[in-house]
N, C-alpha and C. Protein backbone atom coordinates (compact mmCIF):
# COMPACT_ATOMS: atom_id res chain seq x y z
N UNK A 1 15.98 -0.45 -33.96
CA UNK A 1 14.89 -0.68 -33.05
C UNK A 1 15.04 0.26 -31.86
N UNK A 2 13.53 0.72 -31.50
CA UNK A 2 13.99 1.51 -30.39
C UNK A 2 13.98 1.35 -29.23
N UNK A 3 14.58 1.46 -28.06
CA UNK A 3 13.86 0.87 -26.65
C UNK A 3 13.11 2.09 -26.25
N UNK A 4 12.33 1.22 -25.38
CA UNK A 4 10.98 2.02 -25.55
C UNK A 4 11.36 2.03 -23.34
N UNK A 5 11.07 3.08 -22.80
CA UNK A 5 11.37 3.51 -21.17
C UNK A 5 10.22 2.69 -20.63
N UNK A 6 10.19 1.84 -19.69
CA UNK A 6 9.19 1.06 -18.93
C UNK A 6 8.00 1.85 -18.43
N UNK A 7 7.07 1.88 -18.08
CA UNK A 7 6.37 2.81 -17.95
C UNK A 7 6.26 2.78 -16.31
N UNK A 8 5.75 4.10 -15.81
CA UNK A 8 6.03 3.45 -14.17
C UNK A 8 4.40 4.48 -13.60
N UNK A 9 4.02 3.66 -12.90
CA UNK A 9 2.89 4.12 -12.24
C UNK A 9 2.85 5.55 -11.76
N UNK A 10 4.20 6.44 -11.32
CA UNK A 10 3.96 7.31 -10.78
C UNK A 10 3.91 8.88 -11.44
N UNK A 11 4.35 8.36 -13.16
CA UNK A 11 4.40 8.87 -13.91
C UNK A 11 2.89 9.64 -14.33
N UNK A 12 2.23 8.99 -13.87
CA UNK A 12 0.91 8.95 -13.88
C UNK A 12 0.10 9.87 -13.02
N UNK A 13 0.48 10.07 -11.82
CA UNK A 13 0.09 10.71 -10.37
C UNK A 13 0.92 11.86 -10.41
N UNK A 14 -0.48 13.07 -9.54
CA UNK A 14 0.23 14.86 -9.67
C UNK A 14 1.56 14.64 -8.90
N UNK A 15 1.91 15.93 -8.26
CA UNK A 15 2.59 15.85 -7.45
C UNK A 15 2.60 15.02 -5.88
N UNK A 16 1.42 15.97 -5.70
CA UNK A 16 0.87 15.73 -4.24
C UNK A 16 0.72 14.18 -4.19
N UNK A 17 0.68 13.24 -5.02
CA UNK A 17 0.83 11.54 -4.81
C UNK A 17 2.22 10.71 -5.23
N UNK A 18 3.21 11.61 -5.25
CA UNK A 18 4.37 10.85 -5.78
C UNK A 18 5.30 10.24 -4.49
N UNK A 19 6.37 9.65 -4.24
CA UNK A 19 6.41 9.34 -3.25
C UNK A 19 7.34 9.83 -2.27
N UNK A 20 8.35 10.91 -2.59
CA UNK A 20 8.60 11.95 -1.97
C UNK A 20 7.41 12.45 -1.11
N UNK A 21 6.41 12.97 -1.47
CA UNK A 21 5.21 13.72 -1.04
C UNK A 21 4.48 13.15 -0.22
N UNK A 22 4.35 11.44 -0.15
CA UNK A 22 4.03 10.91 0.82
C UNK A 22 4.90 10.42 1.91
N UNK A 23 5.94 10.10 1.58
CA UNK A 23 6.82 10.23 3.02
C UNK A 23 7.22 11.62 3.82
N UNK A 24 7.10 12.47 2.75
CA UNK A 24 7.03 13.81 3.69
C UNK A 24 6.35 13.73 4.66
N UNK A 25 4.36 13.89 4.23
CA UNK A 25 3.82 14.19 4.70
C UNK A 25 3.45 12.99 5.59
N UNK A 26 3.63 11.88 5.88
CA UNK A 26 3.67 10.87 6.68
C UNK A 26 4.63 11.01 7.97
N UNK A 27 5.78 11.19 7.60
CA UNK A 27 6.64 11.79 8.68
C UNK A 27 6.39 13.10 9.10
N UNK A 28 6.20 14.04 8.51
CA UNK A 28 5.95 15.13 9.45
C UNK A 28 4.75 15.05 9.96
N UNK A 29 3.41 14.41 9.41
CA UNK A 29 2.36 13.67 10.87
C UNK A 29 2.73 12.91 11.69
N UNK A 30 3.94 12.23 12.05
CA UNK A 30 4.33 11.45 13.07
C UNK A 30 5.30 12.32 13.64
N UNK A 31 5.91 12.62 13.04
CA UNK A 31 7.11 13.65 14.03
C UNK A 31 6.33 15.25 14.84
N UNK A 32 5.21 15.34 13.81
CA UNK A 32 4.52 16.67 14.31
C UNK A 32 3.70 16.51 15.67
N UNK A 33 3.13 14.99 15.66
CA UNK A 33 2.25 14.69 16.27
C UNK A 33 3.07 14.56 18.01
N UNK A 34 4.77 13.83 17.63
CA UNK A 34 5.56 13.80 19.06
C UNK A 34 5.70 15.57 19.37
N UNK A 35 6.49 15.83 18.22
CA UNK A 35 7.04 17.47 19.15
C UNK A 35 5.99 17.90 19.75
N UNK A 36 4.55 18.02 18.93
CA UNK A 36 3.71 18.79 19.64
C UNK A 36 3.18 18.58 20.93
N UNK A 37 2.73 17.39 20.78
CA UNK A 37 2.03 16.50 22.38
C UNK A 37 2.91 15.97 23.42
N UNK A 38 4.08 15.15 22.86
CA UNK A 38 5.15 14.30 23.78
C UNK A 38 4.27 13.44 24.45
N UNK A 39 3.54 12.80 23.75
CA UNK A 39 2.26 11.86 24.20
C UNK A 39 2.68 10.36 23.35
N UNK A 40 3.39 9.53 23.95
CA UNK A 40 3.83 8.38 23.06
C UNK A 40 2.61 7.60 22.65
N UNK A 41 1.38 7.36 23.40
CA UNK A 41 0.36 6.61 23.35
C UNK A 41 -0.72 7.39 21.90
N UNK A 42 -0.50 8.53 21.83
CA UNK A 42 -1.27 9.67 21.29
C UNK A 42 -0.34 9.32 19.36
N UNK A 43 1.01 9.58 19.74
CA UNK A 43 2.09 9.47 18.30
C UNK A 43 1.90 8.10 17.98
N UNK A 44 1.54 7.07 18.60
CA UNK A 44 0.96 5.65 18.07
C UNK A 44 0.10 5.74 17.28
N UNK A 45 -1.17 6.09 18.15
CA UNK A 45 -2.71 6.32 17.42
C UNK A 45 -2.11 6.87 16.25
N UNK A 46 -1.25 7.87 16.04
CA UNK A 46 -1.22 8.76 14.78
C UNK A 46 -0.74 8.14 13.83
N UNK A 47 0.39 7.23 13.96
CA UNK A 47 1.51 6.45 13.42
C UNK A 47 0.87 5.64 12.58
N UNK A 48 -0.16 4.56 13.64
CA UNK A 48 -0.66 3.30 12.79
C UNK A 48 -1.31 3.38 11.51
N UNK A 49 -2.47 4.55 11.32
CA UNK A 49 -2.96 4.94 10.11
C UNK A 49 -1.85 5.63 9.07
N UNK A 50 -1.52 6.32 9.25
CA UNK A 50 -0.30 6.92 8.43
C UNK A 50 -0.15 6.29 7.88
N UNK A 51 0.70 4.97 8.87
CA UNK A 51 1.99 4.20 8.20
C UNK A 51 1.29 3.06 7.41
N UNK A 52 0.16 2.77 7.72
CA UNK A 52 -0.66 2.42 6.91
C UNK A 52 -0.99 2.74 5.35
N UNK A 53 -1.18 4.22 5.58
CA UNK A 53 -0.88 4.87 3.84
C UNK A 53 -0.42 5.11 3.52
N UNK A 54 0.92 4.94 4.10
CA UNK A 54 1.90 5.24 3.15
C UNK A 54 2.68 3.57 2.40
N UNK A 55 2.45 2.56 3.41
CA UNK A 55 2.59 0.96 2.88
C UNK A 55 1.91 0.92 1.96
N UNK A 56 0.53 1.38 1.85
CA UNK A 56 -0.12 0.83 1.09
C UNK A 56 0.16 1.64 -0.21
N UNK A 57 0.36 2.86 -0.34
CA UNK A 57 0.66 3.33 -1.64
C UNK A 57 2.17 3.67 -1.79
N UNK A 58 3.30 3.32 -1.49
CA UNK A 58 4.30 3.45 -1.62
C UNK A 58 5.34 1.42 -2.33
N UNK A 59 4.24 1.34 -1.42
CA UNK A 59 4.50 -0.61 -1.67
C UNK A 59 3.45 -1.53 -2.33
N UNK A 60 2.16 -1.46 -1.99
CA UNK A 60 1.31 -2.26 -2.40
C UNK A 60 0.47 -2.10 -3.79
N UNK A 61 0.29 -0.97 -3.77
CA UNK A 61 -0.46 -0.04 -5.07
C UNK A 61 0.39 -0.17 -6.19
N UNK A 62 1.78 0.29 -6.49
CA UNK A 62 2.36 0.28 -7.07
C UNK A 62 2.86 -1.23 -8.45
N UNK A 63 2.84 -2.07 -6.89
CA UNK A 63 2.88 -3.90 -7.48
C UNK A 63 1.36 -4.48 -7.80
N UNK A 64 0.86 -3.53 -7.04
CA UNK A 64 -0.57 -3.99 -8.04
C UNK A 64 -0.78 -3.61 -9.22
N UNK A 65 -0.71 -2.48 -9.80
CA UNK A 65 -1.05 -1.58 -10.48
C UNK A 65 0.06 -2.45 -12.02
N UNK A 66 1.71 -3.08 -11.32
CA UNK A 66 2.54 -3.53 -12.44
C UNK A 66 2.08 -4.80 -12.92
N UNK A 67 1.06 -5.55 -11.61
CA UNK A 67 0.48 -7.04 -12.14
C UNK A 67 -0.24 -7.25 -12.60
N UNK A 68 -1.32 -6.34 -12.50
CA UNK A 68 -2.21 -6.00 -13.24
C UNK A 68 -2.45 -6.01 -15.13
N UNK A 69 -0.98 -5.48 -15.23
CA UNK A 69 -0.76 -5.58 -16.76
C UNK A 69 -0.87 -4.23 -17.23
N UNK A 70 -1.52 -3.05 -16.43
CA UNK A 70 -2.00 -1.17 -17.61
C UNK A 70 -0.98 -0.94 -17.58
N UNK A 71 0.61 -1.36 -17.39
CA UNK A 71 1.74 -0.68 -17.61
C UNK A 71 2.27 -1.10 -18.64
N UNK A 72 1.88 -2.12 -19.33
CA UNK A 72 2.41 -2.69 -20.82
C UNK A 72 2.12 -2.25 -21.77
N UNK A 73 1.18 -0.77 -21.70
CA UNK A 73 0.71 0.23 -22.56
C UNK A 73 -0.60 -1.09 -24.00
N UNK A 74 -0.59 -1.89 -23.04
CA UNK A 74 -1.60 -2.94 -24.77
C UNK A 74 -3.24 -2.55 -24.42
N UNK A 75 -3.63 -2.59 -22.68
CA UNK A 75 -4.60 -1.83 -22.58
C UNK A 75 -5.26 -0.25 -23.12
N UNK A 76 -6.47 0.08 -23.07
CA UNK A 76 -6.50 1.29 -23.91
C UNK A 76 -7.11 2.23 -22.86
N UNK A 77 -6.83 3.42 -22.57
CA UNK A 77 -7.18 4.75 -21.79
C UNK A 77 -6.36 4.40 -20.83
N UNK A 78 -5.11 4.06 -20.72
CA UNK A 78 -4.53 3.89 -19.37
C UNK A 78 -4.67 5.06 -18.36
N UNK A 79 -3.74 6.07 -19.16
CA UNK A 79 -4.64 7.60 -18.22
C UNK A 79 -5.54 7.49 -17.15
N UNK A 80 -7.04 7.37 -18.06
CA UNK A 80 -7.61 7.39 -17.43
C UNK A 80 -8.11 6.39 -16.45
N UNK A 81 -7.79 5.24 -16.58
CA UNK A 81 -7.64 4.70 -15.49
C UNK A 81 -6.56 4.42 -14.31
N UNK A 82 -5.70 5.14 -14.81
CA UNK A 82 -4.80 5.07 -13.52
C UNK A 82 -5.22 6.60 -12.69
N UNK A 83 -5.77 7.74 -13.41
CA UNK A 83 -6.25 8.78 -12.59
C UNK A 83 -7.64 8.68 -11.75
């Protein structure tokens, strides 16, 4: 019998959405946003949305996407619905 590798959501997503790529680019909009301005009120504003997308697709998307059930491969076009 063979074991078969779990399937994982990110397997699915280019580069530019994996989650390396979003904590990059999440932190260097918050860190870019201090060096440049030194405006703490300004690196907030910037922070809250960010950190926002990056919760939401680093944490929330992910456990949705496994409760859902398209990772048990029994649904059909997973592909295309996870793209």
């Amino acid at each position: 019998m063979s074991e078969q590798k779990p399937l994982n959501v990110w397997d699915y997503k280019p580069w530019w959405c994996q989650p390396w790529s979003i904590l990059l680019t999440g932190t260097t909009l918050i860190s870019g946003s201090w060096f440049l301005f030194q405006i703490i009120w300004l690196t907030v504003l910037v922070a809250i949305p960010v950190l926002t997308w990056m919760i939401f697709f680093l944490l929330i998307y992910p456990q949705a996407i496994a409760k859902s059930g398209m990772l048990d491969g029994k649904s059909t076009g997973l592909e295309d619905s996870l793209n």
